[in-house]
Protein backbone atom coordinates (compact mmCIF):
# COMPACT_ATOMS: atom_id res chain seq x y z
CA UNK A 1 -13.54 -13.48 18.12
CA UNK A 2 -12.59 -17.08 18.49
CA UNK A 3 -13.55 -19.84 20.23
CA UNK A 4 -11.69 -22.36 21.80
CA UNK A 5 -12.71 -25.03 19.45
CA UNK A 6 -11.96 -23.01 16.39
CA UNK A 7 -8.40 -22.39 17.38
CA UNK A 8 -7.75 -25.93 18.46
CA UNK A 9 -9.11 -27.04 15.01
CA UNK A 10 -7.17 -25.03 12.70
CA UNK A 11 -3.82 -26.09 14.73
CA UNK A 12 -5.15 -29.75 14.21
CA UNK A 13 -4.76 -28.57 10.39
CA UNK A 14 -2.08 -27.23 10.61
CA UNK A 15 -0.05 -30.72 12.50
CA UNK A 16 -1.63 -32.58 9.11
CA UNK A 17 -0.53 -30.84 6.92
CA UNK A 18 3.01 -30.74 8.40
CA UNK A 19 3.26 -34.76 8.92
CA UNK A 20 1.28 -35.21 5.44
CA UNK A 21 3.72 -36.78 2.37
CA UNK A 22 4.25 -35.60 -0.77
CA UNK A 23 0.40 -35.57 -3.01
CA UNK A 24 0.22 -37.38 -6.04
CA UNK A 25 1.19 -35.30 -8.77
CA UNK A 26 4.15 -34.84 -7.49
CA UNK A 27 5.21 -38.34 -7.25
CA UNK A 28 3.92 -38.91 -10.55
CA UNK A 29 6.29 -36.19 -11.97
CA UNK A 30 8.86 -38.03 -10.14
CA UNK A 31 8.18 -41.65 -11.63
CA UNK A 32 9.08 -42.95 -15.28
CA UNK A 33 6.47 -42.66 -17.41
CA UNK A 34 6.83 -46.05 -19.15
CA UNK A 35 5.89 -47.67 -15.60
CA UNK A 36 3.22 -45.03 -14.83
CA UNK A 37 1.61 -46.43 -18.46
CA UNK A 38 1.79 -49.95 -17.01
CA UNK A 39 0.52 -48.88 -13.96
CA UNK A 40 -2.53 -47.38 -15.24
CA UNK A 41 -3.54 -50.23 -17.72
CA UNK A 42 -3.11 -52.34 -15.13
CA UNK A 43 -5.88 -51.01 -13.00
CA UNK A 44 -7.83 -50.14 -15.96
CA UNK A 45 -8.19 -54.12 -16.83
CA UNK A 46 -8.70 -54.85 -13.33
CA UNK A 47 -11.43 -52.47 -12.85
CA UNK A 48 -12.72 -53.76 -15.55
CA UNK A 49 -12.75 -57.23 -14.68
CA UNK A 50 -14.24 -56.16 -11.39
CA UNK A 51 -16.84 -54.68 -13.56
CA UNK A 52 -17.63 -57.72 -15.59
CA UNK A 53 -18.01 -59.81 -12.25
CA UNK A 54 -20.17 -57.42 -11.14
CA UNK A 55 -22.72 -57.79 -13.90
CA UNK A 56 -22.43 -61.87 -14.26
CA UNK A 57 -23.43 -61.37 -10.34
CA UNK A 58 -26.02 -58.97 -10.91
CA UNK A 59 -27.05 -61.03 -14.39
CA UNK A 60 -27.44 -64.45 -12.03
CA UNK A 61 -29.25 -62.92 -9.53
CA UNK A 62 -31.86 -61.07 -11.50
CA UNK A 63 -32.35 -64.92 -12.86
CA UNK A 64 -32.73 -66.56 -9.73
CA UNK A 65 -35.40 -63.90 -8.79
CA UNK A 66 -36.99 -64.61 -12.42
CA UNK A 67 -37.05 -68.12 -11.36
CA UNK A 68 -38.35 -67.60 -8.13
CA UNK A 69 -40.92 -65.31 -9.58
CA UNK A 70 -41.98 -68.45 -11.99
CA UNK A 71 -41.70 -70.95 -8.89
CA UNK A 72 -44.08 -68.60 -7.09
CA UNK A 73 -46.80 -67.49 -9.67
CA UNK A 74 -46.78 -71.45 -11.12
CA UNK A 75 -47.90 -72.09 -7.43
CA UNK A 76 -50.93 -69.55 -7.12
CA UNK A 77 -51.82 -70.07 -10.56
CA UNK A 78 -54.98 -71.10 -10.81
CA UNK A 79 -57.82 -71.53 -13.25
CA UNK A 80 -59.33 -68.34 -14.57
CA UNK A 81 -56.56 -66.39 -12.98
CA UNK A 82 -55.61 -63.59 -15.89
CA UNK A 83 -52.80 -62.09 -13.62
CA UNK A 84 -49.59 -61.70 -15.49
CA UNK A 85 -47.99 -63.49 -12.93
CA UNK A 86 -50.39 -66.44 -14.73
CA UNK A 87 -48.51 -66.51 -17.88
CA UNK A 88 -49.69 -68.35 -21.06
CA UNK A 89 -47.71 -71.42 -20.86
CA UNK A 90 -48.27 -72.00 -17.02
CA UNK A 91 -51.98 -72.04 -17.75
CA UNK A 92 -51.56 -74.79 -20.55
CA UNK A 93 -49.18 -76.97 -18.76
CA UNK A 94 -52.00 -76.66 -16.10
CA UNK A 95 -54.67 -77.56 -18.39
CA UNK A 96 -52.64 -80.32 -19.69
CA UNK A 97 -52.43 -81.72 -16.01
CA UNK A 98 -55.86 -81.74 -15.49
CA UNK A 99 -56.83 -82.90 -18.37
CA UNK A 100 -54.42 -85.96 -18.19
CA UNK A 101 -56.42 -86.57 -14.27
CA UNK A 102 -59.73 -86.24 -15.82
CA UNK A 103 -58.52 -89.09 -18.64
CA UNK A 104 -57.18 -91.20 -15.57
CA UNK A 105 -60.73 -90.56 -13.64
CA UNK A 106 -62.58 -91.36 -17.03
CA UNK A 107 -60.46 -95.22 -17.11
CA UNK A 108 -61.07 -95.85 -14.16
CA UNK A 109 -64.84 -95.43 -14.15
CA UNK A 110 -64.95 -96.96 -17.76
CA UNK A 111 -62.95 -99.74 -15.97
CA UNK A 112 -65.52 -99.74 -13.26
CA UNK A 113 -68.28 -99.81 -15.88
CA UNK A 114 -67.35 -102.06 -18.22
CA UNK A 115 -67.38 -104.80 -14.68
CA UNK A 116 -70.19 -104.24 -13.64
CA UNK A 117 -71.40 -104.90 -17.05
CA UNK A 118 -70.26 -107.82 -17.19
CA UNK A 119 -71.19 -109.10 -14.15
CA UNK A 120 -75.18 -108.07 -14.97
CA UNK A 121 -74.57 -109.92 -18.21
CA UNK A 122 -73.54 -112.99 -16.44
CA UNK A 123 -76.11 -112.41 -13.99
CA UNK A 124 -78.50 -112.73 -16.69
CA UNK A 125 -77.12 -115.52 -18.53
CA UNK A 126 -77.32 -117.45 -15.56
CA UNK A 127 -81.12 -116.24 -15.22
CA UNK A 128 -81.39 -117.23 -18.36
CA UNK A 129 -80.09 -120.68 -18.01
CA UNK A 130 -82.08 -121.09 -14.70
CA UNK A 131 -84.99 -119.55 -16.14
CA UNK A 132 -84.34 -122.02 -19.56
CA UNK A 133 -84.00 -125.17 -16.57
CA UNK A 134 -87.20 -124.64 -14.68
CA UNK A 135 -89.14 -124.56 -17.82
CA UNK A 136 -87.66 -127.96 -19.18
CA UNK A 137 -88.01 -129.50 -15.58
CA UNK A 138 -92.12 -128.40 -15.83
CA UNK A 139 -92.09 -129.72 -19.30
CA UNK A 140 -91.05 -133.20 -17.87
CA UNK A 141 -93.54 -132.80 -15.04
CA UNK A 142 -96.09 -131.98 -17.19
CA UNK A 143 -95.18 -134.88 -19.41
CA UNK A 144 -94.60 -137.39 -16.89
CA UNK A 145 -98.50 -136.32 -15.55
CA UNK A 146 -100.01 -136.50 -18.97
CA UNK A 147 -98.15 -139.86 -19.37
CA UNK A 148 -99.69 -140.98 -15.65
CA UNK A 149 -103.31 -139.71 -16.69
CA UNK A 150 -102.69 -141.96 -20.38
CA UNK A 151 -102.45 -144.58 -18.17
CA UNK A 152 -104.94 -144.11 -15.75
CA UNK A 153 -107.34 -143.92 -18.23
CA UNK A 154 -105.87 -147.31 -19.98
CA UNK A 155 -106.62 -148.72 -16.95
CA UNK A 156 -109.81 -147.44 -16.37
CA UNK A 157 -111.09 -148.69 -20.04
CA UNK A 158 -109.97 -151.88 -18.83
CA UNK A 159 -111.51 -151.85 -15.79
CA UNK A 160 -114.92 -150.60 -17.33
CA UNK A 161 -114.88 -153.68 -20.36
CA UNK A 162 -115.05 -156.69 -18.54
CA UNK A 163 -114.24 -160.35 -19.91
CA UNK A 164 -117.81 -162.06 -20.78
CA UNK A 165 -119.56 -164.48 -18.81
CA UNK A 166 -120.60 -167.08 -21.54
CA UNK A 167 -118.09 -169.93 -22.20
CA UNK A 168 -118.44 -173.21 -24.47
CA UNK A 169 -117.06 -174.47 -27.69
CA UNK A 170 -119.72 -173.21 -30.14
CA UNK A 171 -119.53 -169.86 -27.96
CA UNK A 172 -119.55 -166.59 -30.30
CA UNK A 173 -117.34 -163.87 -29.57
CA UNK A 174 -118.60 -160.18 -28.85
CA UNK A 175 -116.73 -157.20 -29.38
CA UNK A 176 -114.30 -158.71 -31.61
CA UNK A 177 -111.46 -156.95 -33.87
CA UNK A 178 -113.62 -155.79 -37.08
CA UNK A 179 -109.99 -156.04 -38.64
CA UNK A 180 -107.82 -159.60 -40.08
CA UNK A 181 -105.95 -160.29 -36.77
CA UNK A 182 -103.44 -163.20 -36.33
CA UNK A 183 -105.42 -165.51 -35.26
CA UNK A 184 -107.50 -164.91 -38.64
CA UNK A 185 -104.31 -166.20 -40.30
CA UNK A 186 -103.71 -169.01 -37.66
CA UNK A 187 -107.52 -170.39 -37.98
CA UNK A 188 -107.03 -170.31 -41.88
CA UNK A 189 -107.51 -173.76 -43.87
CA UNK A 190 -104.17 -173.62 -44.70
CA UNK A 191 -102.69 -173.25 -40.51
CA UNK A 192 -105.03 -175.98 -39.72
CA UNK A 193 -103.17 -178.48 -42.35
CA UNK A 194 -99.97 -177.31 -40.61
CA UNK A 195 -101.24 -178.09 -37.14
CA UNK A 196 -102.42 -181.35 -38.47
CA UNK A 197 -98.96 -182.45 -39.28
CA UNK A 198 -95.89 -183.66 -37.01
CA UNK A 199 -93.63 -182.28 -38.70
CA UNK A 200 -91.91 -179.07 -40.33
CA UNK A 201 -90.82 -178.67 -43.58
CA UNK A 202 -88.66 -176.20 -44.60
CA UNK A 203 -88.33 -176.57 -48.53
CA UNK A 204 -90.13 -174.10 -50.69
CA UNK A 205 -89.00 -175.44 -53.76
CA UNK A 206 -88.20 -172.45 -54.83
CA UNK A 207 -84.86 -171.58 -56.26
CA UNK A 208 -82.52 -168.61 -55.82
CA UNK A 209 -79.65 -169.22 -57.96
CA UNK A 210 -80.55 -166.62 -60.57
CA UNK A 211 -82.55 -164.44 -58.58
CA UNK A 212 -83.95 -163.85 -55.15
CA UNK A 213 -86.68 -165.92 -53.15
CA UNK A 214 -90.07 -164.46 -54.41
CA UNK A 215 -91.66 -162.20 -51.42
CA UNK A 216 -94.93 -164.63 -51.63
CA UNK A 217 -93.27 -167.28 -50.10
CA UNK A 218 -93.00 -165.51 -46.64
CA UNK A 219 -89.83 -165.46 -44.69
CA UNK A 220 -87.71 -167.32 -46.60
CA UNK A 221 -83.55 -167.21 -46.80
CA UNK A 222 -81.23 -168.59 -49.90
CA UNK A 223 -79.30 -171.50 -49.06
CA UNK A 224 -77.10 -173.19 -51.76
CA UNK A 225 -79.48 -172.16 -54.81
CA UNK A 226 -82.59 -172.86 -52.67
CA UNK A 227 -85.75 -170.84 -51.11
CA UNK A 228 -85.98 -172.17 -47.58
CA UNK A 229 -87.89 -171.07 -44.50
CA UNK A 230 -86.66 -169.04 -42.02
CA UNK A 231 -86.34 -170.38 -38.11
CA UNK A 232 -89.84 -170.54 -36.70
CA UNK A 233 -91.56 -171.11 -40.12
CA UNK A 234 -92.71 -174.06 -41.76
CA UNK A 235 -93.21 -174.59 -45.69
CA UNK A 236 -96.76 -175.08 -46.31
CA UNK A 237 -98.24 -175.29 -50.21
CA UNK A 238 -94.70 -173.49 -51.57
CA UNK A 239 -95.22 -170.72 -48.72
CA UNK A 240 -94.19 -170.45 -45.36
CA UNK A 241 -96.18 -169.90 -42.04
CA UNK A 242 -95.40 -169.60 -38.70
CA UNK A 243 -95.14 -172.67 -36.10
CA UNK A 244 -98.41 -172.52 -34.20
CA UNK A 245 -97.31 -170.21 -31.03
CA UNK A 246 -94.49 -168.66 -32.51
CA UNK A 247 -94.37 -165.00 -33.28
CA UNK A 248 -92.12 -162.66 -35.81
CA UNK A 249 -91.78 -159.28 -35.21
CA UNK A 250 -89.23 -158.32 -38.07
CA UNK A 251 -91.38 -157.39 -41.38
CA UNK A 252 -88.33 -157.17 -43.44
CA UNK A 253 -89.03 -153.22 -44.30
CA UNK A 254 -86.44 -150.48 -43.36
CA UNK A 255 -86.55 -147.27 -41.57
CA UNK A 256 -82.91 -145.76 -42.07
CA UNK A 257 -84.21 -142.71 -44.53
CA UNK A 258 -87.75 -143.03 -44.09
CA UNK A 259 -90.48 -143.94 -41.44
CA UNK A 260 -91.85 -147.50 -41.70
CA UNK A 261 -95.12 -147.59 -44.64
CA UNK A 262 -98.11 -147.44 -43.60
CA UNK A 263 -98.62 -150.66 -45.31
CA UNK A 264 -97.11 -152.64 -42.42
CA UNK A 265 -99.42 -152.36 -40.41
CA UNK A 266 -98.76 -150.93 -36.50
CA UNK A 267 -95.02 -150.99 -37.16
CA UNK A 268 -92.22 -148.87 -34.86
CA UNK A 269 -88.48 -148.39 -35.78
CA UNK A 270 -85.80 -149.52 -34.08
CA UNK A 271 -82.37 -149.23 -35.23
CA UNK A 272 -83.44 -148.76 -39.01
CA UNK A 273 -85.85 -151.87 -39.20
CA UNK A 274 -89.46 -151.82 -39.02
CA UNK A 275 -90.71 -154.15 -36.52
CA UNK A 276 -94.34 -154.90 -35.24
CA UNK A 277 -95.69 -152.96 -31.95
CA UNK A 278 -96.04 -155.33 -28.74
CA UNK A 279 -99.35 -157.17 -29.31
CA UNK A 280 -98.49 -157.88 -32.83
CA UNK A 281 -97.31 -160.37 -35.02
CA UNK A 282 -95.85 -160.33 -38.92
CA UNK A 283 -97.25 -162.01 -41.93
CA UNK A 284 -95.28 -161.44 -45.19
CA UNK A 285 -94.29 -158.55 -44.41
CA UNK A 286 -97.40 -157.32 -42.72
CA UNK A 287 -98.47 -156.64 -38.58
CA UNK A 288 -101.64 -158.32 -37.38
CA UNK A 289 -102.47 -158.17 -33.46
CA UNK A 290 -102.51 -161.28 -31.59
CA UNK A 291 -105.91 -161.31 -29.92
CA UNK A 292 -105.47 -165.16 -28.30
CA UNK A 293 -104.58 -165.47 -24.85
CA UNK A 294 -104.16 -169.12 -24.70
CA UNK A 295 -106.65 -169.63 -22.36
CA UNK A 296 -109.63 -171.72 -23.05
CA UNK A 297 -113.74 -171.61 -22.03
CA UNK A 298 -115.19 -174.86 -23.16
CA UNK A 299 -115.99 -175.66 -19.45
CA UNK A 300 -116.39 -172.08 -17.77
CA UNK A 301 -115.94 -168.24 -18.92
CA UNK A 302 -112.41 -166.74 -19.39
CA UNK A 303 -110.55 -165.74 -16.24
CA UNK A 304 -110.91 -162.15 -15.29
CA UNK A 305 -107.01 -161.76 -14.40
CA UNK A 306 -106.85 -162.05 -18.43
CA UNK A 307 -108.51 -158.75 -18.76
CA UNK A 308 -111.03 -157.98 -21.53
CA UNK A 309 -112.08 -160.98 -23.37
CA UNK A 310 -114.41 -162.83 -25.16
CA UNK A 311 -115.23 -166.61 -25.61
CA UNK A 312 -114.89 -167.61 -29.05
CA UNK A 313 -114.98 -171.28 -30.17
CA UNK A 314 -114.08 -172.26 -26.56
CA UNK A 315 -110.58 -169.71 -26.84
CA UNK A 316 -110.01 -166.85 -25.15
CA UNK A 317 -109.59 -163.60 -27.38
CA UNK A 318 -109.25 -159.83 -26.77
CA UNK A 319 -111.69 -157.82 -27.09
CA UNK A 320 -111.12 -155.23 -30.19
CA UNK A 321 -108.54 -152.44 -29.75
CA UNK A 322 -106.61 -155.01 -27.10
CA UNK A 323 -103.68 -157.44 -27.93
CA UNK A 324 -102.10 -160.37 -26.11
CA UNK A 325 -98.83 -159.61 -24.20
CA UNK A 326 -98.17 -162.69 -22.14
CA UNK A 327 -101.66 -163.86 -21.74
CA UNK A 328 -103.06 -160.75 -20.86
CA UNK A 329 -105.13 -158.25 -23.00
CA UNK A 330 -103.88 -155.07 -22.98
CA UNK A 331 -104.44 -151.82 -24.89
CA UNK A 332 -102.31 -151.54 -28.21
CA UNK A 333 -99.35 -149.05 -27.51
């Protein structure tokens, strides 16, 4: 039996299949077969050219997942990941990034380091210096005290060797310089004759046209083939001596290579010649210290503002290790 539906579905059929055209093999028998070839190659190249789209399609999207893939495991990648997302490569060019931070980290402190090393080495140049400066500037204070107590104690000598009391003209000296002094010279037979006469000669009669002026005629100078005294000297017996009061401090030696001999007597050098210490006078070439004051003590002793003398012959003298510097004895420096 029937139902409703059934029978209104099979006449549905059977309207289709009335209305339906012609199938295909039928056409086909109808059509040329020259354009039924055509037909068919036709779709077979487009079906394949819809084929080859379909894989370029399917060829750039299974790259742009590859990619992504990369893009995605290059961004958890991390150190001491062994995932195969973490492939070989990414790890280097990690390593390689790091590394090249660490190098830039390792500048910068070396950077850092080699400053501050310098600055501590200035620092301690400077110490240095200042270290160096405070040890000169002590020196010099130390110096300058030594030099202070020198004197004190100059002073202090002085102080403690008086001038004597006794005074006349046959008065005898005490404490006298045990060595030839100037005045030794001055007192000589020969200084006396000088001080006896007016005048000064300066002829030696000695000659120089040949050769030099002999050193045993004193301070002498060649003038026009004669030996003549030199300013402040008078020609006495062939030799020449000093004017009474006058006093040369050049002894004629040289100091340029080597120090002034000992020979001279208390010599110093100044600019290469060898000149007599304050106190002291030259004699051919020698230094003697002047020991007279000028004062006198025929009538009363020697002043005390002269320092420490001694009446001798009614003329004050220094007493020994003293020398006259204006009129005053003081020690021999």
């Amino acid at each position: 039996r029937r139902s409703p539906g059934d029978t209104l579905s099979s006449w549905t059929k059977a309207q289709r299949s009335e209305r339906s055209p012609p199938r295909l093999h039928s056409r086909l028998a109808r059509t040329n077969p020259t354009a039924m070839a055509a037909r068919l190659t036709n779709c077979a190249l487009a079906a394949m050219l819809l084929a080859a789209i379909a894989g370029v399609t399917a060829d750039l999207d299974l790259d742009m997942d590859l990619l992504a893939d990369a893009i995605a495991a290059d961004e958890v990648c991390q150190p001491g990941d062994d995932s195969e997302e973490c492939g070989l490569e990414l790890r280097q060019l990690r390593s390689q990034q790091k590394q090249a931070t660490i190098s830039e980290h390792r500048g910068a402190m070396d950077q850092e380091t080699k400053q501050s090393a310098s600055t501590e080495s200035a620092e301690a140049k400077e110490q240095v210096a200042s270290k160096a400066a405070a040890e000169a500037d002590q020196a010099a204070a130390e110096e300058a005290r030594e030099a202070e107590e020198a004197q004190e104690r100059a002073a202090s000598a002085v102080r403690e060797k008086v001038a004597d009391t006794h005074f006349g003209d046959d008065a005898v000296g005490t404490e006298m310089w045990a060595a030839t002094t100037y005045e030794d010279i001055m007192l000589s037979e020969i200084y006396v004759s000088l001080n006896a006469s007016d005048s000064c000669n300066t002829k030696t009669s000695g000659t120089c046209s040949v050769f030099s002026c002999g050193k045993t005629r004193g301070a002498t100078k060649c003038s026009f083939g004669s030996c003549l005294c030199e300013s402040g000297f008078c020609a006495v017996a062939g030799a020449c001596y000093p004017k009474p009061g006058s006093c040369v401090a050049d002894t004629g030696g040289t100091c340029t290579v080597t120090g002034c001999a000992k020979s001279r007597g208390e010599t110093k050098c100044k600019s290469g010649k060898c000149l007599c210490k304050t106190g002291g006078c030259m004699w051919k070439g020698q230094c003697y210290p002047t020991t007279r004051t000028g004062g006198t003590c025929s009538l009363m002793s020697c002043a005390k503002s002269r320092g420490p003398t001694t009446c001798h012959n009614g003329n004050c003298l220094c007493k020994d290790g003293y020398v006259n510097v204006k009129g005053v004895c003081t020690m021999m420096q």
